[in-house]
Protein backbone atom coordinates (compact mmCIF):
# COMPACT_ATOMS: atom_id res chain seq x y z
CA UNK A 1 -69.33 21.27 112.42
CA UNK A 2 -71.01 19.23 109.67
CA UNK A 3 -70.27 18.68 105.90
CA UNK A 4 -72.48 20.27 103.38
CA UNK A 5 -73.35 16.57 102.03
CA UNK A 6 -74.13 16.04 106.01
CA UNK A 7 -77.00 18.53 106.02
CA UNK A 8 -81.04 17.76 105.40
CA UNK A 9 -82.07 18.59 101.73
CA UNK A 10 -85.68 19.75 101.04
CA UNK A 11 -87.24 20.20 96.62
CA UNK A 12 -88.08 23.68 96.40
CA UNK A 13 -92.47 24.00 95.72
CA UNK A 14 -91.77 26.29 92.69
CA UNK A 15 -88.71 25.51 91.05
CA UNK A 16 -88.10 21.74 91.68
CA UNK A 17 -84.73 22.09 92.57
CA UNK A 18 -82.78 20.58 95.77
CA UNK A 19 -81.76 22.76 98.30
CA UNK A 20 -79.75 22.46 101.85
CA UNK A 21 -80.86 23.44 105.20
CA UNK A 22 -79.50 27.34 106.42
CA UNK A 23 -78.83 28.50 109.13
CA UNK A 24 -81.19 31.07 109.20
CA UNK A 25 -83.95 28.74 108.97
CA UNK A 26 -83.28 26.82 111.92
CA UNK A 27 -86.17 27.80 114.09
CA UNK A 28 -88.41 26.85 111.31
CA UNK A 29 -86.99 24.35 108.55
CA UNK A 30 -89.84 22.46 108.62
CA UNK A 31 -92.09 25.63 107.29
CA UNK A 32 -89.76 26.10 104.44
CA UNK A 33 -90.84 25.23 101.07
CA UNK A 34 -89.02 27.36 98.60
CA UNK A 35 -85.35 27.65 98.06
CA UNK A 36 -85.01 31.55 97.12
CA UNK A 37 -87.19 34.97 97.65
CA UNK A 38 -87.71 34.35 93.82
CA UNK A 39 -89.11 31.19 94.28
CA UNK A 40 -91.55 32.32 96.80
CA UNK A 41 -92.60 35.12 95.33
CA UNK A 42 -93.18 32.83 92.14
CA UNK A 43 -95.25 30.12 93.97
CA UNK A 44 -97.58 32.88 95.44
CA UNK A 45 -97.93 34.05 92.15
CA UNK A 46 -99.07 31.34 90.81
CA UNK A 47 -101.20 29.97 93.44
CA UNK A 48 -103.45 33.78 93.21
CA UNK A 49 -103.89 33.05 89.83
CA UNK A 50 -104.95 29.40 90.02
């Protein structure tokens, strides 16, 4: 088992902030760009209306 501080860190596209890698995105960390279901949603958002 690894440490938190052990684990890859990504900056969220939408919010800027640094997140940790999940479990549930371990088939596919390298597609993930956005820390949170709010963030996502937020980036689309924004990217429709640019």
């Amino acid at each position: 088992m690894r440490k938190k501080s052990e684990l890859p860190e990504k900056i969220c596209e939408a919010c800027g902030r640094a997140f940790s890698w999940r479990k549930k995105w371990r088939e596919d960390w390298d597609s993930v760009k956005t820390c949170s279901d709010r963030c996502k949603r937020d980036l689309r958002a924004s990217r429709r209306s640019a």
